[in-house]
Protein backbone atom coordinates (compact mmCIF):
# COMPACT_ATOMS: atom_id res chain seq x y z
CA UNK A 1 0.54 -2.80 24.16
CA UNK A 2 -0.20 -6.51 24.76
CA UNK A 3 1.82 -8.94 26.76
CA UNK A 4 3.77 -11.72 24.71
CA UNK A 5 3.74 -14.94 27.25
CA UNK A 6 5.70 -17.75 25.70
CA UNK A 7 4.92 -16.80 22.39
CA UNK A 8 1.19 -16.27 22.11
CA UNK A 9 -0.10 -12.42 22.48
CA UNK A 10 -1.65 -12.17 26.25
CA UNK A 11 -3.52 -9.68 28.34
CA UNK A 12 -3.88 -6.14 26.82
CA UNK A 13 -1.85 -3.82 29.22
CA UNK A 14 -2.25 -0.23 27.71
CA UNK A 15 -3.18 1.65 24.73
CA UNK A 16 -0.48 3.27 23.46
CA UNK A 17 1.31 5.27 20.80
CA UNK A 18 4.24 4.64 19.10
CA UNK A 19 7.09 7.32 18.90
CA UNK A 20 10.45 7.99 17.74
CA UNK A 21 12.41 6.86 14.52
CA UNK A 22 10.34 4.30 12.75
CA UNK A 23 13.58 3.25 10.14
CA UNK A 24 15.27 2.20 13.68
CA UNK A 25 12.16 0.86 15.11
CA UNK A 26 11.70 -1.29 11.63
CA UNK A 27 15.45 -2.57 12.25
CA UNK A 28 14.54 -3.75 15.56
CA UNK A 29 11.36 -5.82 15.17
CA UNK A 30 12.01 -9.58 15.88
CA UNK A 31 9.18 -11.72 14.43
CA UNK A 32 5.76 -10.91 12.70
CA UNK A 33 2.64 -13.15 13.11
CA UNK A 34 -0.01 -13.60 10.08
CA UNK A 35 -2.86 -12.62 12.26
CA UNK A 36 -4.10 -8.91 11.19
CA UNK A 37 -5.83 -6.26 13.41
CA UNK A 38 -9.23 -4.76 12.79
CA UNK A 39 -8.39 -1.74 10.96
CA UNK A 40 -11.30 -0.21 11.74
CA UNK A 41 -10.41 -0.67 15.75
CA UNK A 42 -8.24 2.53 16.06
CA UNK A 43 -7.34 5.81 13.57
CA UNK A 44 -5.18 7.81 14.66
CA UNK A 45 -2.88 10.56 12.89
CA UNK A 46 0.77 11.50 12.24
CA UNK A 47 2.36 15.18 11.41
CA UNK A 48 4.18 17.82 12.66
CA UNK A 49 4.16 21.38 12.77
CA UNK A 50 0.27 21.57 12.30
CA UNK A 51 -0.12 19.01 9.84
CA UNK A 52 -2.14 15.73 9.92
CA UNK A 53 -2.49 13.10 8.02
CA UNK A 54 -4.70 9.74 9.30
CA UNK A 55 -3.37 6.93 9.77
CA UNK A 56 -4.91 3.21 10.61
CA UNK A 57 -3.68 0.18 12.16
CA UNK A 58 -4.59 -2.21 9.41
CA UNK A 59 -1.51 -5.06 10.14
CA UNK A 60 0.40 -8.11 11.67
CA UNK A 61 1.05 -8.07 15.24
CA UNK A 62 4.67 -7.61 15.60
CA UNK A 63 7.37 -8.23 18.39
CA UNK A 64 9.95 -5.52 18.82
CA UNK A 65 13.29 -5.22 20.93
CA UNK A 66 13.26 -2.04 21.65
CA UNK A 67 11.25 1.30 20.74
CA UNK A 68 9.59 4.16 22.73
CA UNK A 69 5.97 3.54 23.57
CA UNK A 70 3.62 6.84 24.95
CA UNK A 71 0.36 6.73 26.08
């Protein structure tokens, strides 16, 4: 999670992972940027009861209201 300081993306506080209801998470995000992320930087995976599937980090930097954040 970085820090957003009068606009511009700051300091890196804490890796973290993302959960909860993405539809309501999508309704909630308040501006995109055009910059991407190295999608090579960080796989991770999403599933449930005992499945997997990867998953990559290959987009814009978003700003979101509100959303649950683990890590």
């Amino acid at each position: 999670m970085y820090e957003i300081h009068k606009g511009e993306i700051g300091e890196l506080r804490k890796a973290t992972t993302l959960s909860g209801n993405t539809v309501e998470t999508l309704g909630k995000i308040m501006g995109l940027s055009n910059k991407m992320a190295d999608p090579s930087a960080s796989i991770g995976f999403c599933g449930k009861d005992g499945q997997s599937a990867p998953t990559g980090t290959g987009a814009g930097w978003m700003s979101v209201k509100v959303m649950t954040v683990g890590g």
